[in-house]
N, C-alpha and C. Protein backbone atom coordinates (compact mmCIF):
# COMPACT_ATOMS: atom_id res chain seq x y z
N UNK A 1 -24.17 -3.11 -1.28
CA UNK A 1 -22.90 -3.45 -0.67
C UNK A 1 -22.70 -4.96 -0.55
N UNK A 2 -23.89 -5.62 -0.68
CA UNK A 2 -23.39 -7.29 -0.43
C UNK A 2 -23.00 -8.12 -1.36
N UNK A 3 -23.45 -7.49 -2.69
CA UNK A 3 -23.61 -7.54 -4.07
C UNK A 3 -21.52 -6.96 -3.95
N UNK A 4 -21.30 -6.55 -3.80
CA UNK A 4 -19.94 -5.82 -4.31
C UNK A 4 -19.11 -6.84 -2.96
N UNK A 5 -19.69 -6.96 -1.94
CA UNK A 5 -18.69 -8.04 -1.39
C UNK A 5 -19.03 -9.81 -1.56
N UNK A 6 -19.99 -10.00 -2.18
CA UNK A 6 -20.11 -11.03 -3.24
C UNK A 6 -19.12 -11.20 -3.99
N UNK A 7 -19.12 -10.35 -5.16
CA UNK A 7 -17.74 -10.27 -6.13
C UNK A 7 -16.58 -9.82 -5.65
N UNK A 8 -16.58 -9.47 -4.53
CA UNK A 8 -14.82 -9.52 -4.10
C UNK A 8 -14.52 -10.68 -3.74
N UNK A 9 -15.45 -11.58 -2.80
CA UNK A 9 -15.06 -12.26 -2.19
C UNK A 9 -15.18 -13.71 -3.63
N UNK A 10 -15.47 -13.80 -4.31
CA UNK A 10 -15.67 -14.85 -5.44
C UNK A 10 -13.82 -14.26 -6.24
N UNK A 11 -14.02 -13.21 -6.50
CA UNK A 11 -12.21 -12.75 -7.24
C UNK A 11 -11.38 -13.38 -6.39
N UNK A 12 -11.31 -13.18 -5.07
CA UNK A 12 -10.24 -13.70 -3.77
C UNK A 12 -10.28 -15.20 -4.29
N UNK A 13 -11.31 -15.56 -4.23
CA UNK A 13 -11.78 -17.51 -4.06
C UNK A 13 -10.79 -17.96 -5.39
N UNK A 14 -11.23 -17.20 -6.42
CA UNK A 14 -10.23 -17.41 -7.63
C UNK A 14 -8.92 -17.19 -7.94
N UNK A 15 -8.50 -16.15 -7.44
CA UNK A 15 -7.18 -15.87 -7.15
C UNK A 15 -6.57 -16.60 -6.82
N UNK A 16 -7.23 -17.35 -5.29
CA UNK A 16 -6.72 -18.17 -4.45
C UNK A 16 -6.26 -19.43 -4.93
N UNK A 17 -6.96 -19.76 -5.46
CA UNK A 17 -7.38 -21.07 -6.06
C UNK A 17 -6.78 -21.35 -7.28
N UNK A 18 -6.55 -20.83 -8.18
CA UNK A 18 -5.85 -20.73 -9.34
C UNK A 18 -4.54 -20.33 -9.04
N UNK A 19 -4.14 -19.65 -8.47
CA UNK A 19 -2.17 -19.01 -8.63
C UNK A 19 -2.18 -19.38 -7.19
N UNK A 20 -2.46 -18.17 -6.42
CA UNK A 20 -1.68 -18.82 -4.88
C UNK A 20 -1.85 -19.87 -4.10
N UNK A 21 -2.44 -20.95 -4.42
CA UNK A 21 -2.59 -21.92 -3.46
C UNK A 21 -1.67 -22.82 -4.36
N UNK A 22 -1.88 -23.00 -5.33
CA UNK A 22 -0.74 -24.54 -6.20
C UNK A 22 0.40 -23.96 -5.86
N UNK A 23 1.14 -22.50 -5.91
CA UNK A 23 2.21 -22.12 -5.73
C UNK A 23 2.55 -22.23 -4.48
N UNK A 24 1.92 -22.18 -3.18
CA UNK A 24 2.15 -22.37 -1.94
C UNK A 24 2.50 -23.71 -1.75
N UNK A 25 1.27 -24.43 -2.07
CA UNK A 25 1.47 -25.71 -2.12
C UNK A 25 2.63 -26.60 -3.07
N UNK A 26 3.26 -25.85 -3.63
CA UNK A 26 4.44 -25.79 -4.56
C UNK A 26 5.83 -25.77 -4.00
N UNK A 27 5.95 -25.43 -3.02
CA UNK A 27 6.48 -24.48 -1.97
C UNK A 27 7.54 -25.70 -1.21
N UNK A 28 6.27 -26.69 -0.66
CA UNK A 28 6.76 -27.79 0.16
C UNK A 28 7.22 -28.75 -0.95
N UNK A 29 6.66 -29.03 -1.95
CA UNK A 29 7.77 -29.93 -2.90
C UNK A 29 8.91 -30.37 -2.26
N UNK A 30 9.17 -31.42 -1.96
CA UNK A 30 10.59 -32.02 -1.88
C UNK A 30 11.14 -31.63 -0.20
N UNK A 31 10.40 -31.61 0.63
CA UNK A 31 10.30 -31.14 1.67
C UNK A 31 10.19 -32.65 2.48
N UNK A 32 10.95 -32.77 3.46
CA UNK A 32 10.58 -33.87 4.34
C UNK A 32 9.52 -33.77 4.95
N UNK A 33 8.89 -34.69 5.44
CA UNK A 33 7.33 -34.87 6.07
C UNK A 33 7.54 -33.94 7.46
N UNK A 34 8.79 -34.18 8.39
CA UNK A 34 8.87 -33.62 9.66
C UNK A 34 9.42 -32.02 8.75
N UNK A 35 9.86 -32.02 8.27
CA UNK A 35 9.74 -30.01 8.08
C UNK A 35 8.58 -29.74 7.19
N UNK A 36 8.07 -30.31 6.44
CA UNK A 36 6.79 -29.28 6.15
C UNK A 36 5.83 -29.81 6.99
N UNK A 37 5.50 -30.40 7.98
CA UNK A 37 4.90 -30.51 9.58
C UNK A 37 5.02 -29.15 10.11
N UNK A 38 6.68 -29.12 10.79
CA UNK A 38 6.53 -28.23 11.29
C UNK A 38 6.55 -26.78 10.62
N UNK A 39 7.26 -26.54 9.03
CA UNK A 39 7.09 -25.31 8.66
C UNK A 39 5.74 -24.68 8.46
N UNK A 40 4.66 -25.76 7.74
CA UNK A 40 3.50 -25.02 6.91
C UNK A 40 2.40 -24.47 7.78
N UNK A 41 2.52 -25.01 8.98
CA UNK A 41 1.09 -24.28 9.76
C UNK A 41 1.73 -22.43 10.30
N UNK A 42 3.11 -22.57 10.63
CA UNK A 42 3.44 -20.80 10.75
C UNK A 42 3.73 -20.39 9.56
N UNK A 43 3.45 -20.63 8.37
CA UNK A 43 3.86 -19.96 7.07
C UNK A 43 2.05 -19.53 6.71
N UNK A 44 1.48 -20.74 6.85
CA UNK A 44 -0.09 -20.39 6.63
C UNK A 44 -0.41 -19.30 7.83
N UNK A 45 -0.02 -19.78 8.98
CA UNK A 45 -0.69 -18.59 9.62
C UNK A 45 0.04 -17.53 9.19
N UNK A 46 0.48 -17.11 9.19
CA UNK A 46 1.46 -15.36 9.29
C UNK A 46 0.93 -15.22 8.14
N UNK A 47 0.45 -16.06 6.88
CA UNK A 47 0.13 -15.35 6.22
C UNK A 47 -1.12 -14.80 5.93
N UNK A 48 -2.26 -15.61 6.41
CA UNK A 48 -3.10 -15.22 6.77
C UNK A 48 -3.60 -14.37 8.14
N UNK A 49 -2.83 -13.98 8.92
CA UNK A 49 -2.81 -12.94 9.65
C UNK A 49 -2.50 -11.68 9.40
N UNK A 50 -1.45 -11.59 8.22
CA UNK A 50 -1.04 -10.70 8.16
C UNK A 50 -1.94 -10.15 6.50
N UNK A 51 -2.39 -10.94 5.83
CA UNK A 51 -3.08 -10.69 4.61
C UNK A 51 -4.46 -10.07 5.57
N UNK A 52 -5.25 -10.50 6.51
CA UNK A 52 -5.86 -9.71 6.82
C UNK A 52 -6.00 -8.50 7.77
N UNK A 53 -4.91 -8.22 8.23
CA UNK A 53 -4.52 -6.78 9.27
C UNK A 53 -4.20 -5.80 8.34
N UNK A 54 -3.39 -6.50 7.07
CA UNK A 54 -2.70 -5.46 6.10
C UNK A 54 -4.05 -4.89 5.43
N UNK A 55 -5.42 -6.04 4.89
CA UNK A 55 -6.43 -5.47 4.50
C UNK A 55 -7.15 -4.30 5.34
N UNK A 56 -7.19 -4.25 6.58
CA UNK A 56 -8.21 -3.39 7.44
C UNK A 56 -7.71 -2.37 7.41
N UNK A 57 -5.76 -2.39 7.34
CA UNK A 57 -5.19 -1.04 7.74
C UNK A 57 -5.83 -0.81 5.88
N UNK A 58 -5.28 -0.79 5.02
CA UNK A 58 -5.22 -0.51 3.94
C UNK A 58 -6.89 0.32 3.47
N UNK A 59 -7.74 -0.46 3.64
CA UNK A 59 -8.79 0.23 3.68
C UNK A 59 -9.35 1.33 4.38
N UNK A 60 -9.21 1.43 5.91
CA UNK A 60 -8.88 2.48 6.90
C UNK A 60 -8.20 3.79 6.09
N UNK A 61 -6.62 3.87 5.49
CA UNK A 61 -5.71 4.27 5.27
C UNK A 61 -6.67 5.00 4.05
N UNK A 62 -6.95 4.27 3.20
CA UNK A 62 -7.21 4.71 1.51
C UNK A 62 -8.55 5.90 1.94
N UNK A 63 -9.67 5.17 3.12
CA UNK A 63 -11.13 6.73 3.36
C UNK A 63 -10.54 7.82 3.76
N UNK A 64 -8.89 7.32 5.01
CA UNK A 64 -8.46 9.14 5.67
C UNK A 64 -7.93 9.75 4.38
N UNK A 65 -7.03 9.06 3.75
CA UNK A 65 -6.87 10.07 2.89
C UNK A 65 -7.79 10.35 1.73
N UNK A 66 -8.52 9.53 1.56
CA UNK A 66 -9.70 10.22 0.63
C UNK A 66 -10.48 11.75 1.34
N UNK A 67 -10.45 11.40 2.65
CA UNK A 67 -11.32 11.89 3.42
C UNK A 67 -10.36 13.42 3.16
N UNK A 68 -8.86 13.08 3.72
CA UNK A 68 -7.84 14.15 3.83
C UNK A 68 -7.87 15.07 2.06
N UNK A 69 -7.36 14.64 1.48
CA UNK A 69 -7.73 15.35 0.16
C UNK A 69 -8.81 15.61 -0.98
N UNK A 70 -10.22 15.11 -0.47
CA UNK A 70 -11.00 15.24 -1.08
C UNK A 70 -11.15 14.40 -2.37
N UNK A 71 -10.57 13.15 -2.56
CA UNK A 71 -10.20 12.81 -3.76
C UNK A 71 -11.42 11.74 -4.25
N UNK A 72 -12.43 11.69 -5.04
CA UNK A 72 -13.47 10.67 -5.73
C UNK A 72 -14.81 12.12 -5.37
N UNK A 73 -15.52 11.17 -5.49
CA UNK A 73 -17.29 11.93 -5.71
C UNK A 73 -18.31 11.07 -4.61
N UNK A 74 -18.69 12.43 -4.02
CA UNK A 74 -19.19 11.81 -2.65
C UNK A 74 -20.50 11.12 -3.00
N UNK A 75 -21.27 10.61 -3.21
CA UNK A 75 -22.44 10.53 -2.81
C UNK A 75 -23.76 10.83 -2.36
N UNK A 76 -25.19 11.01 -2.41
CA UNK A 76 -25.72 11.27 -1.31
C UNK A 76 -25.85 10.88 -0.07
N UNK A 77 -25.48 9.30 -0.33
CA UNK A 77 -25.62 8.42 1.10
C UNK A 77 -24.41 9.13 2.05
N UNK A 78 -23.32 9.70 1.38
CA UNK A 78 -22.14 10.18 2.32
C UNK A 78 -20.58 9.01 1.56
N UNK A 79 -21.15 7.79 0.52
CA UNK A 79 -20.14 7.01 0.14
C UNK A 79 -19.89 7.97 -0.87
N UNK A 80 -17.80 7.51 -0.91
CA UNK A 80 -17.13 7.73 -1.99
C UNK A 80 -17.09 6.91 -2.76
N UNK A 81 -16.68 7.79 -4.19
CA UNK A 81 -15.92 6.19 -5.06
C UNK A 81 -15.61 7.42 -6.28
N UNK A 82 -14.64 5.87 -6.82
CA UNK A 82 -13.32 6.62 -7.97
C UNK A 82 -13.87 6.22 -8.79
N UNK A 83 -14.22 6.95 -10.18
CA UNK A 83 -14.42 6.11 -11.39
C UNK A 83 -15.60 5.36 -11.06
N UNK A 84 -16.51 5.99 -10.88
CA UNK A 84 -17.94 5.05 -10.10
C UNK A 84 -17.65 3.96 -9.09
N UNK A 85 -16.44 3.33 -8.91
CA UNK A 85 -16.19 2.42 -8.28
C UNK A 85 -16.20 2.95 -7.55
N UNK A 86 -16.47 1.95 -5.72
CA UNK A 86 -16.01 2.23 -4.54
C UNK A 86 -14.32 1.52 -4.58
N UNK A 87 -13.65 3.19 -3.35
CA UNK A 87 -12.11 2.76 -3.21
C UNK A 87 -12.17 1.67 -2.82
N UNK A 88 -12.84 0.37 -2.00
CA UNK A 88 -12.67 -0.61 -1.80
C UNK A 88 -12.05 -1.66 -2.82
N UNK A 89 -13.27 -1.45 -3.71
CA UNK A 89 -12.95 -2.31 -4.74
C UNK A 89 -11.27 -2.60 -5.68
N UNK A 90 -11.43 -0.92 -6.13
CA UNK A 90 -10.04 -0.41 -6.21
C UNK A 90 -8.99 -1.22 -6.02
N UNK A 91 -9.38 -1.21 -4.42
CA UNK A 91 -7.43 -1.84 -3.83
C UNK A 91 -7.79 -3.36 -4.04
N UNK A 92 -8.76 -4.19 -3.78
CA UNK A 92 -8.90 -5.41 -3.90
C UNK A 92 -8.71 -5.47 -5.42
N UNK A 93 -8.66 -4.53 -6.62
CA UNK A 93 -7.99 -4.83 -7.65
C UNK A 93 -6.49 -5.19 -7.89
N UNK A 94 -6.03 -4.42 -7.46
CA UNK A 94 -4.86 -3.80 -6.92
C UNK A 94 -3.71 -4.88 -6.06
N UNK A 95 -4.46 -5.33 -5.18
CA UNK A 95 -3.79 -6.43 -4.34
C UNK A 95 -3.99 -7.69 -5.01
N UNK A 96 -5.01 -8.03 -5.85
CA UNK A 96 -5.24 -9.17 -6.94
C UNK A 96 -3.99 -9.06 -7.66
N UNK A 97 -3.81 -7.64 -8.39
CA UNK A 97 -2.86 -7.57 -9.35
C UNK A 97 -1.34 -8.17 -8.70
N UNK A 98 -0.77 -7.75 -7.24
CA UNK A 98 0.16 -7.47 -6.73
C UNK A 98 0.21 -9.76 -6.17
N UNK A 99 -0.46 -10.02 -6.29
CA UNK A 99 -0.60 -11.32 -5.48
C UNK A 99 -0.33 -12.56 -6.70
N UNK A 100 -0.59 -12.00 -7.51
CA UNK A 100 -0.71 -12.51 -9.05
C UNK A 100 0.57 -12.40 -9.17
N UNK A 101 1.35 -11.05 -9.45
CA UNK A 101 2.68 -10.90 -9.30
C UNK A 101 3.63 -11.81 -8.87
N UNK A 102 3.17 -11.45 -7.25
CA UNK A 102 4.22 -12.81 -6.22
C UNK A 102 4.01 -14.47 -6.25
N UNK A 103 2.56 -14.46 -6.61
CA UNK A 103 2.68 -16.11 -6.71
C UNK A 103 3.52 -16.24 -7.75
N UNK A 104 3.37 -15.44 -9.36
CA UNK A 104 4.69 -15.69 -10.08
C UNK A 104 5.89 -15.87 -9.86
N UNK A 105 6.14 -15.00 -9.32
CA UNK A 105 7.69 -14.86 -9.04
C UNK A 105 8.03 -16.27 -7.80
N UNK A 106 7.57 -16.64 -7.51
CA UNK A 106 7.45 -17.92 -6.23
C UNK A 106 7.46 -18.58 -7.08
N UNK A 107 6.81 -18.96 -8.18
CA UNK A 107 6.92 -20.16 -8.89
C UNK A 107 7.72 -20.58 -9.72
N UNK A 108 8.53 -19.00 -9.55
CA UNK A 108 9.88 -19.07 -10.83
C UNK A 108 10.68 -19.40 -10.19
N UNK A 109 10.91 -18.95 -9.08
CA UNK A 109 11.93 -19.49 -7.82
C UNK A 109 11.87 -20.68 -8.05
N UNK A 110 10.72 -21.41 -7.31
CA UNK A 110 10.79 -22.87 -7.14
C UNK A 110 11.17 -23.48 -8.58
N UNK A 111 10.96 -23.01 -9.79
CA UNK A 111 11.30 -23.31 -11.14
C UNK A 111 12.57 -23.53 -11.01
N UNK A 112 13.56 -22.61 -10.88
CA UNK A 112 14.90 -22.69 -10.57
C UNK A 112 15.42 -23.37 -9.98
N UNK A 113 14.57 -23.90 -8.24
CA UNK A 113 15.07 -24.52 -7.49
C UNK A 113 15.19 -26.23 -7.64
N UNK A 114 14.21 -26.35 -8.76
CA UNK A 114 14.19 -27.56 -9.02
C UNK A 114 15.08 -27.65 -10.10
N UNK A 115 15.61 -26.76 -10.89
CA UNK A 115 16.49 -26.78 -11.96
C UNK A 115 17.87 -27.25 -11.50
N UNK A 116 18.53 -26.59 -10.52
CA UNK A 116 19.55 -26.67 -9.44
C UNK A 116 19.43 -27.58 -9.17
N UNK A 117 18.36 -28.29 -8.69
CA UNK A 117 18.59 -29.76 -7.70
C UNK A 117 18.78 -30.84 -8.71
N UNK A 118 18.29 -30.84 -10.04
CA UNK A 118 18.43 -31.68 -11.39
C UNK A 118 19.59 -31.81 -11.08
N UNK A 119 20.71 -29.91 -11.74
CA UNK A 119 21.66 -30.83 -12.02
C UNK A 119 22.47 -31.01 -10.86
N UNK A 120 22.44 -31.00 -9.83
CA UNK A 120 23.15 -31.71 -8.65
C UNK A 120 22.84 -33.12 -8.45
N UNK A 121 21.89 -33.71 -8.83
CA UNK A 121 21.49 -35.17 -9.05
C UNK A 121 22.36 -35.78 -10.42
C-alpha cells in the first residue's frame, strides 16, 4: 500500500506541476497586485479544501458501493480491486484525466481572454 501511494502521490506532483499550476498561475496574468493579493489566497484555498473533502467522500462513496453491489474481486486480505487494480487507484486515474481536462479548458479561456484584450488595445 505505500508503494501504490508512492505512485499516486508522484502522478498528483506531476499533474500538478505540469498543467494545473502554470494554468492557475496563468489565471492572475494581468491582474493588479491589490486583486491578485486579495483574490489568490481564497481561490487556492477553496481549492484545496475542496480537492481534498471531494477526495475522502469519493473514495468512501466508490467501497459502499463496491461493497453495495459486489462489484471487483475480493481478496484474501478482505481488499477489493478492478482489473487487478485497487478502486483507489482507479479514481485517482480518473480525476487526473478530469483535471487535465479543466486545466485545458482554463487555458483556452485565458487564451481568448488575452485575444479580446489585444484587440481592445
Amino acid at each position: 500500500d505505500l508503494i501504490l501511494f508512492l505512485v499516486i502521490d508522484e502522478f498528483t506532483k506531476v499533474i500538478n506541476f505540469a498543467i494545473a499550476k502554470p494554468v492557475r498561475e496563468n489565471l492572475w496574468r494581468g491582474l493588479s497586485a491589490e486583486a491578485r493579493y486579495e483574490a489568490k489566497p481564497i481561490v487556492d484555498t477553496l481549492a484545496n479544501r475542496w480537492g481534498g473533502g471531494s477526495a475522502a467522500f469519493l473514495v468512501s462513496f466508490i467501497n459502499r458501493i463496491m461493497d453495495l453491489i459486489g462489484f471487483g474481486v475480493v481478496k484474501e486480505n478482505g481488499e477489493r480491486s478492478i482489473l487487478g487494480f485497487p478502486p483507489v487507484l482507479l479514481l485517482c486515474m480518473v480525476i487526473s484525466a478530469w483535471w487535465t481536462m479543466v486545466s485545458a479548458d482554463v487555458g483556452n479561456i485565458r487564451r481568448k481572454i488575452d485575444a479580446e484584450l489585444k484587440k481592445q488595445q
